[in-house]
C-alpha atoms as a PDB file:
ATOM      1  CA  UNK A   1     113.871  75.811 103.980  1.00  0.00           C
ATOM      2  CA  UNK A   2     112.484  77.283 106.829  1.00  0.00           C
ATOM      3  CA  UNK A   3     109.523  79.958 107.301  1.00  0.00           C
ATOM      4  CA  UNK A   4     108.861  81.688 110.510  1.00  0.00           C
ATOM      5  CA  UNK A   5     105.105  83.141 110.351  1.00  0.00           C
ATOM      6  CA  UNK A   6     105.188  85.774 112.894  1.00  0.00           C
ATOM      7  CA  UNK A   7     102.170  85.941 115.173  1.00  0.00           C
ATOM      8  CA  UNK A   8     101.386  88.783 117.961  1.00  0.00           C
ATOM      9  CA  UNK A   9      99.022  88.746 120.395  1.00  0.00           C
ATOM     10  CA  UNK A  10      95.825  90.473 118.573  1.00  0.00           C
ATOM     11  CA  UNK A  11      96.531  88.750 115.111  1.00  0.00           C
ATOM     12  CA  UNK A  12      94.633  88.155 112.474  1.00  0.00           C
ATOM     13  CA  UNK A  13      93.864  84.501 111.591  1.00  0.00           C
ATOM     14  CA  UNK A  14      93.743  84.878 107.998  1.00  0.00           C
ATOM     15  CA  UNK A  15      96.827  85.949 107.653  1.00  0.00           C
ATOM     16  CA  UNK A  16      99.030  83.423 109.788  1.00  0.00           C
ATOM     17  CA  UNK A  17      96.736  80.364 108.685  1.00  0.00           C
ATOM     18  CA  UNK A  18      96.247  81.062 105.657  1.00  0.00           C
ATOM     19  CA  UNK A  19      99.923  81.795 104.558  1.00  0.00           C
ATOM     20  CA  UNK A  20     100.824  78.644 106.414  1.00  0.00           C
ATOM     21  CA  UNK A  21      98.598  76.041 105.765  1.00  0.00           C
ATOM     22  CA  UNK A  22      99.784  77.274 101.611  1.00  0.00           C
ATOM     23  CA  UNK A  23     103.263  77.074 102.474  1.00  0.00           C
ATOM     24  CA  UNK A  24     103.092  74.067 104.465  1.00  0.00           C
ATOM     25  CA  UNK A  25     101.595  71.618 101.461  1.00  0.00           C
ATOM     26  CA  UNK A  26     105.030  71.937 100.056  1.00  0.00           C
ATOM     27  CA  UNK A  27     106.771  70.364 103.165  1.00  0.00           C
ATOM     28  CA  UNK A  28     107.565  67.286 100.716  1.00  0.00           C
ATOM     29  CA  UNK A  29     109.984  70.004  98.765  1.00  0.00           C
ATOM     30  CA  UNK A  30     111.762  70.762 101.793  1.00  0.00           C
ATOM     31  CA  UNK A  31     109.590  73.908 102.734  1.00  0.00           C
ATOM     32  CA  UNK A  32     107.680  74.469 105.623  1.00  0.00           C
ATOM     33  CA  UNK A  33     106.010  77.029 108.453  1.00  0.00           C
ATOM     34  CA  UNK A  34     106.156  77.466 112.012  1.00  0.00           C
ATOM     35  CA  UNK A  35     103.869  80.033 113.649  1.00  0.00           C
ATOM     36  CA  UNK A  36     106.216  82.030 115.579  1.00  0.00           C
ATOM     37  CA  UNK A  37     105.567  84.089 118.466  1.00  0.00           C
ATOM     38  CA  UNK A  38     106.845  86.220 121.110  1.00  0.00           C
ATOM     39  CA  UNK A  39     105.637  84.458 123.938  1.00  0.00           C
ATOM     40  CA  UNK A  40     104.573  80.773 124.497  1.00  0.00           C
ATOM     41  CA  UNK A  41     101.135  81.456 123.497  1.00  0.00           C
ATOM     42  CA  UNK A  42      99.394  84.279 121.778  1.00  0.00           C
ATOM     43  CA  UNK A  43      95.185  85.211 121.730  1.00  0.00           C
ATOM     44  CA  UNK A  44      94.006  86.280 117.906  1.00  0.00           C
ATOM     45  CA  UNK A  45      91.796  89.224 117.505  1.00  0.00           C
ATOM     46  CA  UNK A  46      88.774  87.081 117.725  1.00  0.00           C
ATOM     47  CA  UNK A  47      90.005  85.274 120.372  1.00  0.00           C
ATOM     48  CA  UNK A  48      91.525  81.970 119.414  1.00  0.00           C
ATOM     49  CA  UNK A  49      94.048  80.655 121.611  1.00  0.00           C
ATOM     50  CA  UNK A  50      97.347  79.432 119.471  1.00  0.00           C
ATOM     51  CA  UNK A  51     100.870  77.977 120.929  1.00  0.00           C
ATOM     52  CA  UNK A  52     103.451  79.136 119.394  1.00  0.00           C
ATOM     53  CA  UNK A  53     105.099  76.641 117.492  1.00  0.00           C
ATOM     54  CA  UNK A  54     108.520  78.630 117.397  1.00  0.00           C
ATOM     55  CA  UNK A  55     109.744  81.435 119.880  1.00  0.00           C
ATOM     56  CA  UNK A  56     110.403  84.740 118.054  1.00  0.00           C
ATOM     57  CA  UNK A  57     114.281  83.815 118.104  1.00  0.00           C
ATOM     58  CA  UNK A  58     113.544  81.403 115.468  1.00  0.00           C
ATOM     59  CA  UNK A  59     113.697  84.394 113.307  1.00  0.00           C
ATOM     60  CA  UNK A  60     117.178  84.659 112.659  1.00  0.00           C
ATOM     61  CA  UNK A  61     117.725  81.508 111.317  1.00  0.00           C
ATOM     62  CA  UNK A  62     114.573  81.001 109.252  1.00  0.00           C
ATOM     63  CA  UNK A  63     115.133  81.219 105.722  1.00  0.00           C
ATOM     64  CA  UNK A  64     111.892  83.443 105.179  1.00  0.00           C
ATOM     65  CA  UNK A  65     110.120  85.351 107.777  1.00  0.00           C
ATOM     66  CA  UNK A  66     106.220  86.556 107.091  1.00  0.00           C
ATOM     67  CA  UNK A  67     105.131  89.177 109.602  1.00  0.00           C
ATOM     68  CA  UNK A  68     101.514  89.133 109.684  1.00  0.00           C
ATOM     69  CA  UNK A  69      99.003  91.680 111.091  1.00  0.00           C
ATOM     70  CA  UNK A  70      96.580  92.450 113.674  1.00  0.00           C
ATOM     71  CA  UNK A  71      94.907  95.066 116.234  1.00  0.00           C
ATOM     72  CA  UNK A  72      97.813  95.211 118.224  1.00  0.00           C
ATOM     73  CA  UNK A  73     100.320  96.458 115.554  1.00  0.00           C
ATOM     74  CA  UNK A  74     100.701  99.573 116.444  1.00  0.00           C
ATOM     75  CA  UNK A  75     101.643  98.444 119.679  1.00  0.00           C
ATOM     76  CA  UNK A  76     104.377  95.845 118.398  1.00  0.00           C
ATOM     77  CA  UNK A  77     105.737  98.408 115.538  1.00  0.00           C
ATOM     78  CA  UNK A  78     106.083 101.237 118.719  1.00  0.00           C
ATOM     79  CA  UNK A  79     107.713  98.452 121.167  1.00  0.00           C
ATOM     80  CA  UNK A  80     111.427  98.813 120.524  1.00  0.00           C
ATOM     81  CA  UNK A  81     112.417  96.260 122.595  1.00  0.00           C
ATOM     82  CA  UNK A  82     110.259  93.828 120.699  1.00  0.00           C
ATOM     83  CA  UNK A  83     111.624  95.010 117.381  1.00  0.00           C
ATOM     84  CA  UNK A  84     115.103  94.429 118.881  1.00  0.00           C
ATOM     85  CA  UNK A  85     113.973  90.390 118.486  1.00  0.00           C
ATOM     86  CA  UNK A  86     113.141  90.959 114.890  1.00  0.00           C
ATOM     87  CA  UNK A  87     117.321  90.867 112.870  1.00  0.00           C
ATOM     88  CA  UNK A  88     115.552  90.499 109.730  1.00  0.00           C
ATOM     89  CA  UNK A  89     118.612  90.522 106.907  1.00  0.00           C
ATOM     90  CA  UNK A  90     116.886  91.023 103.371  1.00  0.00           C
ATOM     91  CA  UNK A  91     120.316  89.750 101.527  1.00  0.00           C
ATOM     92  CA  UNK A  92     119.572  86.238 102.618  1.00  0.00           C
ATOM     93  CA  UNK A  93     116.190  86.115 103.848  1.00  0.00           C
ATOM     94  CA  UNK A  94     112.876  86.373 102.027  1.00  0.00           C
ATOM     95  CA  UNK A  95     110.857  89.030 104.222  1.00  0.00           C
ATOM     96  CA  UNK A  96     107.559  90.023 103.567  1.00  0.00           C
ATOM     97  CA  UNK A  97     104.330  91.894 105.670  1.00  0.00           C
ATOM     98  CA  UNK A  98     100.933  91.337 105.614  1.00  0.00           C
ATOM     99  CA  UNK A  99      98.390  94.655 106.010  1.00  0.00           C
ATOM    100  CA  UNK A 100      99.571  96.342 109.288  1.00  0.00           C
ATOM    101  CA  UNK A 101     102.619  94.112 109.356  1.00  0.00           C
ATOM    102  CA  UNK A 102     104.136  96.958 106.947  1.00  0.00           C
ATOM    103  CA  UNK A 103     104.567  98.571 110.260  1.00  0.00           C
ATOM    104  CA  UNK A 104     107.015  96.520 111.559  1.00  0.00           C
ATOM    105  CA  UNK A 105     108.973  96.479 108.146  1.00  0.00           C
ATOM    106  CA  UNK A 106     108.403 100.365 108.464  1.00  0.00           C
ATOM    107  CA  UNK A 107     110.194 100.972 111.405  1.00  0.00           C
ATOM    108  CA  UNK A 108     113.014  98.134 111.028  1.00  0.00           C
ATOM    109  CA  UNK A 109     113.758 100.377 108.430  1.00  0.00           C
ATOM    110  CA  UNK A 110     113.047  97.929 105.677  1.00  0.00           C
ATOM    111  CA  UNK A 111     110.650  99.941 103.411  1.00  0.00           C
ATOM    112  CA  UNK A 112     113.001 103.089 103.187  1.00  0.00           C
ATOM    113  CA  UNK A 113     112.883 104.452  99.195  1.00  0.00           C
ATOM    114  CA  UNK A 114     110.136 101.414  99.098  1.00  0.00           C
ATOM    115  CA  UNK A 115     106.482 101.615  98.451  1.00  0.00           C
ATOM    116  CA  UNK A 116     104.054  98.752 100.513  1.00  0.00           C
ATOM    117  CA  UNK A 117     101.000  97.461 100.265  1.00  0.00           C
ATOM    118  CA  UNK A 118      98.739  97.440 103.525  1.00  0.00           C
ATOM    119  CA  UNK A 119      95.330  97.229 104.575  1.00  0.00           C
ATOM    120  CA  UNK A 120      92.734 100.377 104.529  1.00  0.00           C
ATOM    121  CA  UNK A 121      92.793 101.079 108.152  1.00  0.00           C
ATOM    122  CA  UNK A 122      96.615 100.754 108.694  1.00  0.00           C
ATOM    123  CA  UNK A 123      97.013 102.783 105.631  1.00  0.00           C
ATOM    124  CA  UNK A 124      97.427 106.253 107.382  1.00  0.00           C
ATOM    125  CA  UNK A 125      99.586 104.929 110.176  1.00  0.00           C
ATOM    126  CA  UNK A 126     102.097 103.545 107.962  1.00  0.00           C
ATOM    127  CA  UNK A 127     101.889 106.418 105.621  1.00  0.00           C
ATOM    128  CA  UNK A 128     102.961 108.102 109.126  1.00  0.00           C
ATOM    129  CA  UNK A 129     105.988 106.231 108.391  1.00  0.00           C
ATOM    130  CA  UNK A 130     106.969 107.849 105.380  1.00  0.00           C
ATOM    131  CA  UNK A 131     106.085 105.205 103.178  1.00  0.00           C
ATOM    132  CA  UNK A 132     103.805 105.269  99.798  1.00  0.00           C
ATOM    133  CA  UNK A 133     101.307 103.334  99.866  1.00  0.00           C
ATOM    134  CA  UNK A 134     100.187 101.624  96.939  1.00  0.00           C
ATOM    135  CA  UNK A 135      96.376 100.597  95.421  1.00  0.00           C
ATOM    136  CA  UNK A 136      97.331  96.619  94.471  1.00  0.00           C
ATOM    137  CA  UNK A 137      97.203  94.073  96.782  1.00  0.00           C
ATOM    138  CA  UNK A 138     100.971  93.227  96.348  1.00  0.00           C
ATOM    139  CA  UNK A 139     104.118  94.594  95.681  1.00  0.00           C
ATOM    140  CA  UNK A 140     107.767  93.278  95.831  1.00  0.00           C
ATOM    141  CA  UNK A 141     110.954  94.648  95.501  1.00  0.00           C
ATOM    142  CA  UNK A 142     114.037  92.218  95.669  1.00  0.00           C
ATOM    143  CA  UNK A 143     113.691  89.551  98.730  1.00  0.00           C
ATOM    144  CA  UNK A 144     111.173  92.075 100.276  1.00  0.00           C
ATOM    145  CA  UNK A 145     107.411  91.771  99.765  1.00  0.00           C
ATOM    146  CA  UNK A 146     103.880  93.473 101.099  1.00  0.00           C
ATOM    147  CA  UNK A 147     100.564  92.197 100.636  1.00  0.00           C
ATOM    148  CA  UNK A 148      97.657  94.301 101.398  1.00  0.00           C
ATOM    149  CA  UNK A 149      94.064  92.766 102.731  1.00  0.00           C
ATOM    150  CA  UNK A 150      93.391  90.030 104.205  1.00  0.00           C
ATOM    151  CA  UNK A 151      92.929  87.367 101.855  1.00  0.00           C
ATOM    152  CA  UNK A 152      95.895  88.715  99.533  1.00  0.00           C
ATOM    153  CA  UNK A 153      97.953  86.160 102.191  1.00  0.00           C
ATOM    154  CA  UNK A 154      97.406  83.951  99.452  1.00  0.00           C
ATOM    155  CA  UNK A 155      99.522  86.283  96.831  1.00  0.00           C
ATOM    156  CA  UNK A 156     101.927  85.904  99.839  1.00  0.00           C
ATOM    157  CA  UNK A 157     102.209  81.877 100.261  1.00  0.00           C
ATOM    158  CA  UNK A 158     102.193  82.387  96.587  1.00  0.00           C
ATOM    159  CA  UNK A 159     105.719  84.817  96.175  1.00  0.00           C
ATOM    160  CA  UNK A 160     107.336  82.675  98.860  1.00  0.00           C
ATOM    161  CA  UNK A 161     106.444  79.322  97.184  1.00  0.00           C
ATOM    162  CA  UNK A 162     107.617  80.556  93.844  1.00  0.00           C
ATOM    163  CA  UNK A 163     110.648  82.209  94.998  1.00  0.00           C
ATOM    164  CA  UNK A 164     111.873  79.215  96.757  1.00  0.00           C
ATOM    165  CA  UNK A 165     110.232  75.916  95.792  1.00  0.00           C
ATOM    166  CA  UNK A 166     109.308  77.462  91.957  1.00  0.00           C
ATOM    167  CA  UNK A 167     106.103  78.256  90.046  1.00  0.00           C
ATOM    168  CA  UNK A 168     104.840  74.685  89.115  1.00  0.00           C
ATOM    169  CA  UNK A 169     104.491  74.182  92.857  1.00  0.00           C
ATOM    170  CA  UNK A 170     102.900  77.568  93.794  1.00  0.00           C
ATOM    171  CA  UNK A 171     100.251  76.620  90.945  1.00  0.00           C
ATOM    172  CA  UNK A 172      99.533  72.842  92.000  1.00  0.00           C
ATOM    173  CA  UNK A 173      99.065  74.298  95.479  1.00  0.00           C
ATOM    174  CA  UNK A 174      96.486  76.839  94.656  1.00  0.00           C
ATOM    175  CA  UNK A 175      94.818  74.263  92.019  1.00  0.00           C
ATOM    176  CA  UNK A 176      94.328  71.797  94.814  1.00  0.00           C
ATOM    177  CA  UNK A 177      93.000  74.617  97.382  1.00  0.00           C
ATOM    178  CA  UNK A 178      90.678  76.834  94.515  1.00  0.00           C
ATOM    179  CA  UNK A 179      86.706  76.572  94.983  1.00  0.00           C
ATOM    180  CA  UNK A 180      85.457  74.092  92.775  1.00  0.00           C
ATOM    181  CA  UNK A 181      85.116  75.620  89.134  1.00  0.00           C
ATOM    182  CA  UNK A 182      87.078  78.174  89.848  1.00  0.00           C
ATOM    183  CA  UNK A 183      90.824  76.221  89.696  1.00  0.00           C
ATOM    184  CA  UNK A 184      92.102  77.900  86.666  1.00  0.00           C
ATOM    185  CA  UNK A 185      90.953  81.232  87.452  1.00  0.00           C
ATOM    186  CA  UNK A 186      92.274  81.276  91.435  1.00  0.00           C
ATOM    187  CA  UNK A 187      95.331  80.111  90.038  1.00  0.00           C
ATOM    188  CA  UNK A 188      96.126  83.049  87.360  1.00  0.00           C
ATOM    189  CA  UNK A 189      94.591  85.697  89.659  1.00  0.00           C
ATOM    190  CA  UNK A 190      97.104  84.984  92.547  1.00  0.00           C
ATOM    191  CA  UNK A 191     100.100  84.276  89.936  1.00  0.00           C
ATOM    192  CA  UNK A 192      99.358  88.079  87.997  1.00  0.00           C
ATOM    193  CA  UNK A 193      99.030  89.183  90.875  1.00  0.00           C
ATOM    194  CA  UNK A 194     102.575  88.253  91.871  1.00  0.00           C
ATOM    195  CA  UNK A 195     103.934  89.133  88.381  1.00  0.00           C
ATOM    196  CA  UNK A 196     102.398  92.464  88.635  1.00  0.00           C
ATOM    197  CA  UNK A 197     103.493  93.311  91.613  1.00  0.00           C
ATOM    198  CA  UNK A 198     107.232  92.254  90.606  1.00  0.00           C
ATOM    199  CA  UNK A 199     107.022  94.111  87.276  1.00  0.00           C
ATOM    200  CA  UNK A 200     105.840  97.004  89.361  1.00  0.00           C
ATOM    201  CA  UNK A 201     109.019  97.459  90.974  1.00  0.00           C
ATOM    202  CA  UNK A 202     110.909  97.395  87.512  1.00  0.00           C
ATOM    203  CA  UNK A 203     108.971 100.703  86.036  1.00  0.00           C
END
């Protein structure tokens, strides 16, 4: 199983790396990450210089496709020829946004009758959109999922490792990763927070 972590120009390294690096400790079950990009080689928001290990094409066959965030989003979401590389399919992909990534999903028409989770300062933009935005740090409805702030990438790697791989491997991953001490806890934060945001949905 394939993931294509989509990366602009302007992104924000939390959310690519972190989702990644999560995703990728389960290459051994068959699941792994490419950082995908529109062009050969995109700059992150703090400058960090990143080849893109997949072109955006990749999308169409990957099995899951993450769309993460950064300053340029509003950019991407308005660029309709750039959304015209995106043919996400929710009926037999896993799709999911991180913070301003809910753009994207916003205007590919993927969050219509759906609420999304996004970051504080994208919040009135994709409001803009016609979307509710919700106070949780992630929501899911069906194969498509929204994380809001930047270190909720890990409820992210989380959903997509549970939903494809299964629980037991979502929790040895964030055991092995946790601060010290703190295993037990990291690992039932990130799984409620997952649960919740599925039972959300179900209300």
């Amino acid at each position: 199983m394939q993931v294509a972590v989509v990366t602009f120009d302007g992104f924000n390294e939390l959310d690519s790396f972190v989702a990644s690096a999560l995703i990728n400790r389960c290459r051994k079950d068959g699941l792994e990450a490419f950082i995908t990009t529109p062009t050969p080689g995109v700059t992150s928001m703090n400058g960090v210089e990143v080849s893109g290990q997949r072109p955006l094409e990749f999308v169409s066959e990957a099995d899951v496709v993450l769309i993460g965030s950064g300053i340029k989003a509003r950019e991407v979401a308005a660029d309709d020829r750039l959304l015209a590389r995106l043919p996400l399919d929710p009926a037999r992909q896993l799709i999911a946004a991180q913070c301003s990534g809910a753009l994207v999903l916003a205007r590919l028409g993927l969050l219509d009758g759906m609420p999304a989770c996004t970051d504080r300062t994208s919040r009135p933009f994709v409001e803009a959109c016609g979307v509710t935005v919700l106070d949780v740090p992630f929501h899911t409805e069906g194969n498509i999922a929204t994380a809001g702030g930047c270190l909720a990438s890990q409820y992210l790697a989380t959903w997509v490792i549970g939903r494809t791989v299964g629980l037991d491997a979502a929790r040895g991953v964030l055991d092995y990763v946790a601060p010290v001490g703190e295993n037990e806890e990291t690992v039932e934060r990130a799984l409620r927070a997952v649960r919740s945001g599925e039972a959300a949905a179900l209300r």
